[in-house]
PDB file of N, CA and C in Angstrom:
ATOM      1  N   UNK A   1     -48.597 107.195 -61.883  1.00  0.00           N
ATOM      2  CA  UNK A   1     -49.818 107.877 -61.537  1.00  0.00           C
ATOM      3  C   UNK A   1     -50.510 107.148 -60.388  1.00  0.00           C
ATOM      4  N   UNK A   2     -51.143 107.961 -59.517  1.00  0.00           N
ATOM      5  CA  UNK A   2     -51.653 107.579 -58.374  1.00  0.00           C
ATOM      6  C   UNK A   2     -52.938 106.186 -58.595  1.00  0.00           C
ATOM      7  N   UNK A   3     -53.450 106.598 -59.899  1.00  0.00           N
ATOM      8  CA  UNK A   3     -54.630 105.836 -59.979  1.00  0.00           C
ATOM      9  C   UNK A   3     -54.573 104.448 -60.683  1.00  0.00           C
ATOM     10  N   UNK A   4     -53.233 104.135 -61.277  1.00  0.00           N
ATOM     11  CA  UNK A   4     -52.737 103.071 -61.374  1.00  0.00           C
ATOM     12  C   UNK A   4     -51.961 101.670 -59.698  1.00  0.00           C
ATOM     13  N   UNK A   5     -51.837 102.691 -59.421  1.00  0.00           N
ATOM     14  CA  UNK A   5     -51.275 102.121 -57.872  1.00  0.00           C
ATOM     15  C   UNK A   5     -52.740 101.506 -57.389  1.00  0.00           C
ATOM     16  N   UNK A   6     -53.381 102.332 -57.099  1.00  0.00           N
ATOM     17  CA  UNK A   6     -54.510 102.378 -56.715  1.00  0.00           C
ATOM     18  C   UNK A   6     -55.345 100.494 -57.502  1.00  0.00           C
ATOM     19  N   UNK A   7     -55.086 100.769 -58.899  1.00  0.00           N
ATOM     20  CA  UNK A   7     -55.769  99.611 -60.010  1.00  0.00           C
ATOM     21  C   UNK A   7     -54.780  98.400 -59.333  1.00  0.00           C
ATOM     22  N   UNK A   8     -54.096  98.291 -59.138  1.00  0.00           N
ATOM     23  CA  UNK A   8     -52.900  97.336 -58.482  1.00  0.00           C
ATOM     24  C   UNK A   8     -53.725  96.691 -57.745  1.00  0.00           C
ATOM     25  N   UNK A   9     -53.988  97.529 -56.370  1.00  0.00           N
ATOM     26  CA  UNK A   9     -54.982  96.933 -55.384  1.00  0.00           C
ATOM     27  C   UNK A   9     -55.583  96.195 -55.496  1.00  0.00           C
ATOM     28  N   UNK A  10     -56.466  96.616 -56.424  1.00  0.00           N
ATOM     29  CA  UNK A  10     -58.064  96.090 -57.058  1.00  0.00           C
ATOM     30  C   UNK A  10     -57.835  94.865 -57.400  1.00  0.00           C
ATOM     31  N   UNK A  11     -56.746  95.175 -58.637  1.00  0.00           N
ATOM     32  CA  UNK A  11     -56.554  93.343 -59.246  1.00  0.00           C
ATOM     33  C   UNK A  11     -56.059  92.406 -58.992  1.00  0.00           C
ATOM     34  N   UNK A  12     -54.898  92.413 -57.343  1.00  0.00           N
ATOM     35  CA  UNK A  12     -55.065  91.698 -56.927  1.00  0.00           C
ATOM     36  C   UNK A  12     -56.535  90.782 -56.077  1.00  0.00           C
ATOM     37  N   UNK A  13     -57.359  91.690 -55.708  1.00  0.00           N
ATOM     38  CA  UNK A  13     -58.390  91.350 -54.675  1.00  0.00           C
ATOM     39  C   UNK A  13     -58.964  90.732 -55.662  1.00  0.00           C
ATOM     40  N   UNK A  14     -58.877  90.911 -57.542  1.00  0.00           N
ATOM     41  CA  UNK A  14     -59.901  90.240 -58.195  1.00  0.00           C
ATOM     42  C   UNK A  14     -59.045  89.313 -58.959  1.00  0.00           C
ATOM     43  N   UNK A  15     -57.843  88.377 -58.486  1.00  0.00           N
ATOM     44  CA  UNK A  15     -57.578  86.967 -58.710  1.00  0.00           C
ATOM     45  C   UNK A  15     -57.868  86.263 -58.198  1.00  0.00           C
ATOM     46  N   UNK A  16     -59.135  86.411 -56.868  1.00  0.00           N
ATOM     47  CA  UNK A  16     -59.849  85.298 -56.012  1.00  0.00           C
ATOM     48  C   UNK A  16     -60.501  85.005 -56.754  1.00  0.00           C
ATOM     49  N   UNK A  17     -61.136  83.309 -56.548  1.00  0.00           N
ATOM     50  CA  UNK A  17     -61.965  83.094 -57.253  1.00  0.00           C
ATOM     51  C   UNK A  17     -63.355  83.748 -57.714  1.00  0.00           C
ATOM     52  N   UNK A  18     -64.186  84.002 -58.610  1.00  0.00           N
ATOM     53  CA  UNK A  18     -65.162  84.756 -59.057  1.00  0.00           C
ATOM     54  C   UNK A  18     -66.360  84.054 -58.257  1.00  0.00           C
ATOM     55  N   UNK A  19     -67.310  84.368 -57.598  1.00  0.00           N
ATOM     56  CA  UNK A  19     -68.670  84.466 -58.006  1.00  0.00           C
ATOM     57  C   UNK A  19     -69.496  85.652 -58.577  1.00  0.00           C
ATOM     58  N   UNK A  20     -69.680  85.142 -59.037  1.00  0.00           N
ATOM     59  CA  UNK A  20     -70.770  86.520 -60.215  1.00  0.00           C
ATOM     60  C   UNK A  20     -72.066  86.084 -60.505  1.00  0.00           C
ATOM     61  N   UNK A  21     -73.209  86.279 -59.215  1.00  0.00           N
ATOM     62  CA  UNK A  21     -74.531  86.086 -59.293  1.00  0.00           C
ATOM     63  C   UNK A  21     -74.519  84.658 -59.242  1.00  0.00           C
ATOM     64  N   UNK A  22     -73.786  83.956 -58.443  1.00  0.00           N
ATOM     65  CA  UNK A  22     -74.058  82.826 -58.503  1.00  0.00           C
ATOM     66  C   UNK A  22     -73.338  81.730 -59.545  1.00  0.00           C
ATOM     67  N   UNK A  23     -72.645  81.954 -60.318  1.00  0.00           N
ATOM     68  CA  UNK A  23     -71.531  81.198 -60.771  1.00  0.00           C
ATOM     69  C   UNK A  23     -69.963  81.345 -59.896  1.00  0.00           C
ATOM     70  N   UNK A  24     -69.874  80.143 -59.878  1.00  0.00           N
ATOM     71  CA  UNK A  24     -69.343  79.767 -58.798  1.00  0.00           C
ATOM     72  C   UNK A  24     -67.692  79.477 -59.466  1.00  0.00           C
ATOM     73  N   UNK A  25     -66.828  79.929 -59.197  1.00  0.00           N
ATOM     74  CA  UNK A  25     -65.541  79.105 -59.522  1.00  0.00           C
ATOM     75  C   UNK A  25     -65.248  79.201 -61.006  1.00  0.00           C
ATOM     76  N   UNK A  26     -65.572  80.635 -61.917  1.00  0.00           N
ATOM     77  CA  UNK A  26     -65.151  80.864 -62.850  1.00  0.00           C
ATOM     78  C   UNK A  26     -63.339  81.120 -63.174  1.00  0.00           C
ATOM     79  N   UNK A  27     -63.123  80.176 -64.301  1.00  0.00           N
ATOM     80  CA  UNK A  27     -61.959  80.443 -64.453  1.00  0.00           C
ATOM     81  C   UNK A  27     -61.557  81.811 -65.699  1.00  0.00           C
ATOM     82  N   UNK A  28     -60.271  82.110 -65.513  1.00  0.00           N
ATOM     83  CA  UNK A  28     -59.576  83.253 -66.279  1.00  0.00           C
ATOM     84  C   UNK A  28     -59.859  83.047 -67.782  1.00  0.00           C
ATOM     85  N   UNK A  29     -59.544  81.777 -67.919  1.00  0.00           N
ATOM     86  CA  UNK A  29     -60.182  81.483 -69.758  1.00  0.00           C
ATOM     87  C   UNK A  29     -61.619  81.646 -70.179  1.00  0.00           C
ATOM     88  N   UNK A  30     -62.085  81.961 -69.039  1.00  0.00           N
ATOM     89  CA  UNK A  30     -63.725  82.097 -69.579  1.00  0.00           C
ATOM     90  C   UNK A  30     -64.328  83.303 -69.722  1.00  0.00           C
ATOM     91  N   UNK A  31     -63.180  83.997 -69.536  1.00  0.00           N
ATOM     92  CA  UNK A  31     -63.819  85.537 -69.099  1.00  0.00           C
ATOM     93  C   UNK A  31     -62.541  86.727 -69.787  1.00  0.00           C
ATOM     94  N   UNK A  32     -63.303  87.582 -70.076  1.00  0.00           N
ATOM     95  CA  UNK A  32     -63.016  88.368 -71.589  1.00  0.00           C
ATOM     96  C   UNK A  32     -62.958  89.629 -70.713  1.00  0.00           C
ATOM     97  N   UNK A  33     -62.026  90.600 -71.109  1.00  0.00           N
ATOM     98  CA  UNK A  33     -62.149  92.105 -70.445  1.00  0.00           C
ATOM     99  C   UNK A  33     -61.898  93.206 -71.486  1.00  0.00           C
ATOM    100  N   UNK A  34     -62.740  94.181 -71.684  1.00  0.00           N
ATOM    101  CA  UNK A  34     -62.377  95.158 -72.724  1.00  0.00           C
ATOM    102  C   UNK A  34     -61.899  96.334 -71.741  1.00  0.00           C
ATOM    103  N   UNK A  35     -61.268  97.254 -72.271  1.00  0.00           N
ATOM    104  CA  UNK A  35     -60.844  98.492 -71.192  1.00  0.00           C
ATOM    105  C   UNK A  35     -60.516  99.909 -71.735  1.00  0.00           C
ATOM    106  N   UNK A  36     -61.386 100.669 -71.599  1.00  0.00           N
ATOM    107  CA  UNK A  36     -61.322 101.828 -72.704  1.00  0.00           C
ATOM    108  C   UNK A  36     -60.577 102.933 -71.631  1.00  0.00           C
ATOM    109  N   UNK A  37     -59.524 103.902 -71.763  1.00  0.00           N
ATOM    110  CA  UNK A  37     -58.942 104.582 -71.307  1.00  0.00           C
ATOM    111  C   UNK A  37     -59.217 106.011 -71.656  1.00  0.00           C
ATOM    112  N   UNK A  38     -59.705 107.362 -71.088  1.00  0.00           N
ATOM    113  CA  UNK A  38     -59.476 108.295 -71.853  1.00  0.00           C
ATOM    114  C   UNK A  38     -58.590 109.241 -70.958  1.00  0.00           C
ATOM    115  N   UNK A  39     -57.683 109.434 -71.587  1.00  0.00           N
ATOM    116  CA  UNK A  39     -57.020 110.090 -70.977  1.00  0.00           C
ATOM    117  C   UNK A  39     -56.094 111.869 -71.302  1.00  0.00           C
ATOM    118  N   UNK A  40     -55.858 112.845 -70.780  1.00  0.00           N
ATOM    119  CA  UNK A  40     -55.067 113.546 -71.324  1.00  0.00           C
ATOM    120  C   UNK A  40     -53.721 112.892 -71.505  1.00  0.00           C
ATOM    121  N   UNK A  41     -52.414 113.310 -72.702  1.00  0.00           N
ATOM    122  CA  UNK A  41     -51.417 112.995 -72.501  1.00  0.00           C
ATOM    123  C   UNK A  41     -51.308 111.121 -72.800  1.00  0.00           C
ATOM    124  N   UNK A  42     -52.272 110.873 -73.793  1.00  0.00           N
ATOM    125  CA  UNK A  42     -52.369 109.540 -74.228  1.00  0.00           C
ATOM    126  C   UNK A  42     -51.101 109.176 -74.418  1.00  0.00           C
ATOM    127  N   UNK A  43     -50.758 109.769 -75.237  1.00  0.00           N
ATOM    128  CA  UNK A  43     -49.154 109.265 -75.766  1.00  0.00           C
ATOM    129  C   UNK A  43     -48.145 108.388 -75.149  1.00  0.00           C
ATOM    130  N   UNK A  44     -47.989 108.969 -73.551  1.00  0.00           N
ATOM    131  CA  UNK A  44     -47.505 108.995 -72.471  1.00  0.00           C
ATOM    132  C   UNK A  44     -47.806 107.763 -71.585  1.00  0.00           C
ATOM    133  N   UNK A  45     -49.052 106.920 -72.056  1.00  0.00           N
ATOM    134  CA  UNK A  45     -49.967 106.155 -71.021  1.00  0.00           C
ATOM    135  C   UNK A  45     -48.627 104.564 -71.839  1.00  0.00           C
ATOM    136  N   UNK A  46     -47.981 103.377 -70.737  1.00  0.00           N
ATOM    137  CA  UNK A  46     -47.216 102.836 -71.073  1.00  0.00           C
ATOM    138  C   UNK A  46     -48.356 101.540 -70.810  1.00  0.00           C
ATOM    139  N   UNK A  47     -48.704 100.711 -71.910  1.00  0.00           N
ATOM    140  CA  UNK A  47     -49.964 100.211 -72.108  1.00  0.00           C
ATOM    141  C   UNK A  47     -49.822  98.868 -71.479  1.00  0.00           C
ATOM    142  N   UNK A  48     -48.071  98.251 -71.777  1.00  0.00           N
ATOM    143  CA  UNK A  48     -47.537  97.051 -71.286  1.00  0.00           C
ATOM    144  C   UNK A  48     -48.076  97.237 -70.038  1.00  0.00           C
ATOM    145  N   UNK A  49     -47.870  98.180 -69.316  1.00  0.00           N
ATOM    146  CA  UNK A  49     -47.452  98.388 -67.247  1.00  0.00           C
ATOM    147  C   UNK A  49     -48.745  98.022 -67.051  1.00  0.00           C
ATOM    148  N   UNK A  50     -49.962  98.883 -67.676  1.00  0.00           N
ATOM    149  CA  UNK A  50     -51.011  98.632 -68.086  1.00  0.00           C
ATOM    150  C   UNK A  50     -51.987  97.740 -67.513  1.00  0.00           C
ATOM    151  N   UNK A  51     -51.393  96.643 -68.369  1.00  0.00           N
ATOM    152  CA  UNK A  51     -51.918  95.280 -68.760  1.00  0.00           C
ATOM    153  C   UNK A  51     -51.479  94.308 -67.207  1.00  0.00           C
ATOM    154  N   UNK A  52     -50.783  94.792 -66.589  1.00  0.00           N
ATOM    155  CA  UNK A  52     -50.210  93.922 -65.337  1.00  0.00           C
ATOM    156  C   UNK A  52     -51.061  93.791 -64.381  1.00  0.00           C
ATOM    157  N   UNK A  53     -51.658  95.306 -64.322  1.00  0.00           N
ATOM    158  CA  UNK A  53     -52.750  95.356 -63.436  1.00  0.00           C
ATOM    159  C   UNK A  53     -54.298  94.381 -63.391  1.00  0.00           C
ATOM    160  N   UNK A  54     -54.421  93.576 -64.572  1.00  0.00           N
ATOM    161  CA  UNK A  54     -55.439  93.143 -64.976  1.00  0.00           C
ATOM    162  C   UNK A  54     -55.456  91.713 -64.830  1.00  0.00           C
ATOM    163  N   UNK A  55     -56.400  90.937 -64.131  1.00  0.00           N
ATOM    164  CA  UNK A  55     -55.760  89.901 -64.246  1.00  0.00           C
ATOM    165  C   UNK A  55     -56.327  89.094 -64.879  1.00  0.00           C
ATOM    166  N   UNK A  56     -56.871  89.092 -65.963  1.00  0.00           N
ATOM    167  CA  UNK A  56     -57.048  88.385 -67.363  1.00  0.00           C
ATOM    168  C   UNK A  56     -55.598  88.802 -68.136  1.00  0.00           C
ATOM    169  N   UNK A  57     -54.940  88.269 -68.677  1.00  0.00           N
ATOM    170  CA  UNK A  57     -54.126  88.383 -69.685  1.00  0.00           C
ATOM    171  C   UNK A  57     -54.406  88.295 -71.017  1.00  0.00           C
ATOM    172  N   UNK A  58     -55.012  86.802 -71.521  1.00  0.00           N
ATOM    173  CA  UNK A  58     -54.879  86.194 -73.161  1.00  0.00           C
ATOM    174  C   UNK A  58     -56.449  87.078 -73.277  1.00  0.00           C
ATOM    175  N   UNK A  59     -57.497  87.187 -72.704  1.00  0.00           N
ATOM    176  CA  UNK A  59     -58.714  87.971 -73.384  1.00  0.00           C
ATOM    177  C   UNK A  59     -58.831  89.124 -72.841  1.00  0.00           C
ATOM    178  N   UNK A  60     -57.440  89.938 -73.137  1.00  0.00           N
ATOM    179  CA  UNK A  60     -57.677  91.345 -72.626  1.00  0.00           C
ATOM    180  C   UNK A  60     -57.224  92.374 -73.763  1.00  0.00           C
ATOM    181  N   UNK A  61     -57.982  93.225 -73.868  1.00  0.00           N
ATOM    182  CA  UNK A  61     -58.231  94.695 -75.086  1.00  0.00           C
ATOM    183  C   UNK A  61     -57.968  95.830 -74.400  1.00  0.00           C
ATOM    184  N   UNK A  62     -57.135  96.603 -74.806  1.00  0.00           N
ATOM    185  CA  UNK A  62     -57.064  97.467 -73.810  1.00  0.00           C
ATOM    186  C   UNK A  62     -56.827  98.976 -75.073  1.00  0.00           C
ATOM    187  N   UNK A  63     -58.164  99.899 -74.720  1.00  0.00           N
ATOM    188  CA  UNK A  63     -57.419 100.778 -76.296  1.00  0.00           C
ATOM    189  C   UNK A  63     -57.649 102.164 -75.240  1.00  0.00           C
ATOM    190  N   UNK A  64     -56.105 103.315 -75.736  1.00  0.00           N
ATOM    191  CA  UNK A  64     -56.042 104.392 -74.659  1.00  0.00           C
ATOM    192  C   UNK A  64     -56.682 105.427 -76.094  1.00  0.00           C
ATOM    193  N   UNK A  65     -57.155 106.490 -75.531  1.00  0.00           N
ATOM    194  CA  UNK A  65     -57.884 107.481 -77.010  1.00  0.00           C
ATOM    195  C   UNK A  65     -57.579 109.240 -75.561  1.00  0.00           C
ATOM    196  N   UNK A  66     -57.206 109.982 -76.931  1.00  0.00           N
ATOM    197  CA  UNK A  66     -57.101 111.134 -76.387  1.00  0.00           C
ATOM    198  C   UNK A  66     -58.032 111.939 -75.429  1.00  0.00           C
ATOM    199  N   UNK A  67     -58.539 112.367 -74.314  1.00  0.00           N
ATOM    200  CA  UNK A  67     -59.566 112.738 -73.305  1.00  0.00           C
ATOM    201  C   UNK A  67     -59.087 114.484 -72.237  1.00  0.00           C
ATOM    202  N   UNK A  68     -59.900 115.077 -72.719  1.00  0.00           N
ATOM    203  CA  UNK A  68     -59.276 116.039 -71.909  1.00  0.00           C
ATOM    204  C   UNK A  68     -60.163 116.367 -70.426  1.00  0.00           C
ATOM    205  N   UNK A  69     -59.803 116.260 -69.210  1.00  0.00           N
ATOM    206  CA  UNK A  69     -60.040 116.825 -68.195  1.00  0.00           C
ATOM    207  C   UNK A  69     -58.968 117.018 -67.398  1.00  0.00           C
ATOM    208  N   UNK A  70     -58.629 118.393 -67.408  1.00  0.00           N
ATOM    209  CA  UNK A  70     -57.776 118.556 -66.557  1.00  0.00           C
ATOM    210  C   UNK A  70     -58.004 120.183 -65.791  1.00  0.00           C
ATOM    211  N   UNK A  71     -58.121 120.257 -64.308  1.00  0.00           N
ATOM    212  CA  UNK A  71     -57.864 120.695 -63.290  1.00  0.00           C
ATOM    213  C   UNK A  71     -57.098 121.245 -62.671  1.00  0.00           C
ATOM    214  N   UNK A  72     -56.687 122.630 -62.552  1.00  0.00           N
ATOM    215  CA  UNK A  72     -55.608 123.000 -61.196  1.00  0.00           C
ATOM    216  C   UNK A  72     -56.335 123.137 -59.755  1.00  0.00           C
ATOM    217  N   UNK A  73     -55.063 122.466 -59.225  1.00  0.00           N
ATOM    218  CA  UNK A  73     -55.323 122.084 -57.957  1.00  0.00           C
ATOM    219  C   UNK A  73     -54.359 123.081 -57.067  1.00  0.00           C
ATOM    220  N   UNK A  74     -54.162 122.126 -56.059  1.00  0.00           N
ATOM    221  CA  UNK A  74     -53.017 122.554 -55.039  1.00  0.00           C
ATOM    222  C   UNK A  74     -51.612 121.780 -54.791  1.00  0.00           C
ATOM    223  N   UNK A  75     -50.611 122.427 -55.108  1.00  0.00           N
ATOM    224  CA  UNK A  75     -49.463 121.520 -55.026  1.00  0.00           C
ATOM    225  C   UNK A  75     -49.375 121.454 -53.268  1.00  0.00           C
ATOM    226  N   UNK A  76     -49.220 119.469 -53.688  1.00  0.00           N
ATOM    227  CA  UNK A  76     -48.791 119.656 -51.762  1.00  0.00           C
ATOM    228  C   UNK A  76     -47.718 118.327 -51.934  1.00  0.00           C
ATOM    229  N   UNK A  77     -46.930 118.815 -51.014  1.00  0.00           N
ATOM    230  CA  UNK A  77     -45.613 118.661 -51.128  1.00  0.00           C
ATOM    231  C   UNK A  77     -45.467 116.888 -49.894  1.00  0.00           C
ATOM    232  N   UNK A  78     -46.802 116.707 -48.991  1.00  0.00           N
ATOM    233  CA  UNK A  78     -46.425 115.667 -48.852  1.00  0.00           C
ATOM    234  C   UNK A  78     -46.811 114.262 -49.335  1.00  0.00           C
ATOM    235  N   UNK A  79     -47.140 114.926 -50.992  1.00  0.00           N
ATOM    236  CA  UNK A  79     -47.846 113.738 -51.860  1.00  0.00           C
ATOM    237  C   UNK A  79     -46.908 113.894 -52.911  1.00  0.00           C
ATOM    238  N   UNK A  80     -45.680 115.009 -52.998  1.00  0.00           N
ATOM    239  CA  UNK A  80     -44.621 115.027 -53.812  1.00  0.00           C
ATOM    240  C   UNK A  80     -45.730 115.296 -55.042  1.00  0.00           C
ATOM    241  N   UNK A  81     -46.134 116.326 -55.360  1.00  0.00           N
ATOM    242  CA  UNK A  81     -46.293 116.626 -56.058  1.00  0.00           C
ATOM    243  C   UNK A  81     -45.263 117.404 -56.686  1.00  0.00           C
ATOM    244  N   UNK A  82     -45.763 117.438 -58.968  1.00  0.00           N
ATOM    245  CA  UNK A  82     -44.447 118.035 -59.098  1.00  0.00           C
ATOM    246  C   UNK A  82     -45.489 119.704 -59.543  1.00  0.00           C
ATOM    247  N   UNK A  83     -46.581 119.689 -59.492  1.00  0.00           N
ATOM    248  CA  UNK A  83     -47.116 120.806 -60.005  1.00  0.00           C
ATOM    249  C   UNK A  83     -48.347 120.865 -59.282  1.00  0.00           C
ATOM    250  N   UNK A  84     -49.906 121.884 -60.341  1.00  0.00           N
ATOM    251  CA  UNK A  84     -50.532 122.340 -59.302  1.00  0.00           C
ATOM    252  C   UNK A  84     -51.840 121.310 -60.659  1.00  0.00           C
ATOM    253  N   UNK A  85     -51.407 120.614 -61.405  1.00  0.00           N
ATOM    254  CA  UNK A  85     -52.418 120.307 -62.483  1.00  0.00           C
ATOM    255  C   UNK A  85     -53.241 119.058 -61.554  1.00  0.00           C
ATOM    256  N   UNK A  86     -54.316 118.900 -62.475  1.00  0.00           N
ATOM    257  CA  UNK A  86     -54.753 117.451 -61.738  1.00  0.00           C
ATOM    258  C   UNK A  86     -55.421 116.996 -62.948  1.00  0.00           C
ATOM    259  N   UNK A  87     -54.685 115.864 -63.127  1.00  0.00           N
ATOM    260  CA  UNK A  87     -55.370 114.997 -64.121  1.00  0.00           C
ATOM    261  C   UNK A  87     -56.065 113.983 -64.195  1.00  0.00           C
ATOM    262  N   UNK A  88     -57.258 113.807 -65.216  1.00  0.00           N
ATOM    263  CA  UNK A  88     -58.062 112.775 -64.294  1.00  0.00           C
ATOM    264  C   UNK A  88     -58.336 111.817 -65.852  1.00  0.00           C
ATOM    265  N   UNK A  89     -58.414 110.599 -65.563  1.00  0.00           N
ATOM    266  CA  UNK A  89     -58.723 109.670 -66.296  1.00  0.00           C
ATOM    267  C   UNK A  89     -59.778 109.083 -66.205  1.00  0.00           C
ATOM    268  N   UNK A  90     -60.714 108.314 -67.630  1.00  0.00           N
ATOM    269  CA  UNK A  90     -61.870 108.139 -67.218  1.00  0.00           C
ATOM    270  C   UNK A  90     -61.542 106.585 -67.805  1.00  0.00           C
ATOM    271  N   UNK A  91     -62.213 105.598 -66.960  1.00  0.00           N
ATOM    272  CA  UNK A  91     -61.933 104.329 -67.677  1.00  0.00           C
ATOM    273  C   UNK A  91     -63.366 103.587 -67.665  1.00  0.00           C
ATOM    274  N   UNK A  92     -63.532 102.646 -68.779  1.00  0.00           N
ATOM    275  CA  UNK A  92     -64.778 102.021 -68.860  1.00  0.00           C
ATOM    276  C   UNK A  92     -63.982 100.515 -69.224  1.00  0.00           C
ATOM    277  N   UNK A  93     -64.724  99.832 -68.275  1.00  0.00           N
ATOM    278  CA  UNK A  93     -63.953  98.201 -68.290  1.00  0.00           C
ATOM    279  C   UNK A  93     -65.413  97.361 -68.490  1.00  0.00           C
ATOM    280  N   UNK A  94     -65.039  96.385 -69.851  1.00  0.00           N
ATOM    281  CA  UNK A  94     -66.263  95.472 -69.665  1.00  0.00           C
ATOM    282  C   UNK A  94     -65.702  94.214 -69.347  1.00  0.00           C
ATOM    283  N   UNK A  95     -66.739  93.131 -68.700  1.00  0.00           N
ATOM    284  CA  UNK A  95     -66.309  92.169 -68.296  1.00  0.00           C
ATOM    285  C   UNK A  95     -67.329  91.251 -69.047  1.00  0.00           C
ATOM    286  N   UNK A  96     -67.048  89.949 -69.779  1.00  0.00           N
ATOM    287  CA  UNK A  96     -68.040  89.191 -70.403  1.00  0.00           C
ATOM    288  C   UNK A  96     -67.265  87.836 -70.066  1.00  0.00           C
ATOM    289  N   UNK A  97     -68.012  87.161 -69.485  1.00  0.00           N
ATOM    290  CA  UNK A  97     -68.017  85.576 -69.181  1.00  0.00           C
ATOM    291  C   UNK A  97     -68.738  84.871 -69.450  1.00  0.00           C
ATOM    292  N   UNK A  98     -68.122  83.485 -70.120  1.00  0.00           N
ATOM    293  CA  UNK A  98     -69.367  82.786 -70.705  1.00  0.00           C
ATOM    294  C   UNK A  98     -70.185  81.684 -69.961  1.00  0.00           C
TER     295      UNK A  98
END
């Protein structure tokens, strides 16, 4: 899914070191991530691949729950699409550092 590629991006740019309001040089053990997924087609969501994107590992929660929004769109063929659906996922990520 496009919006996983996309999360790739992100978590690399967020294995630099942290400042967050002024804490300076937080490390990965100090900091906790929850990650709520809703998605259509839960079943389907591969939670391991998931988890790669994130770059907390040992304090990471990650729970997917059934969500329906889904959309027809336009199939376009130079994004290889395989249909005309559009599915959209909603994610809520908390971040707690101590």
């Amino acid at each position: 899914m496009q919006v996983f590629k996309k999360s790739t991006k992100i978590s690399w740019s967020a294995k630099k070191p942290f400042n967050l309001g002024g804490i300076k040089d937080l490390s990965f053990s100090e900091i906790k991530i929850r990650a709520k997924f809703a998605t259509p087609y839960s079943s389907l969501v591969d939670v391991e691949k998931l988890k790669e994107v994130f770059p907390v590992k040992n304090n990471l929660k990650i729970e997917i729950v059934e969500g329906e929004l889904l959309c027809q769109g336009e199939k376009m063929e130079e994004f290889r699409d395989k249909g005309t659906e559009i599915i959209v996922a909603v994610t809520a990520i908390t971040v707690f550092a101590k």
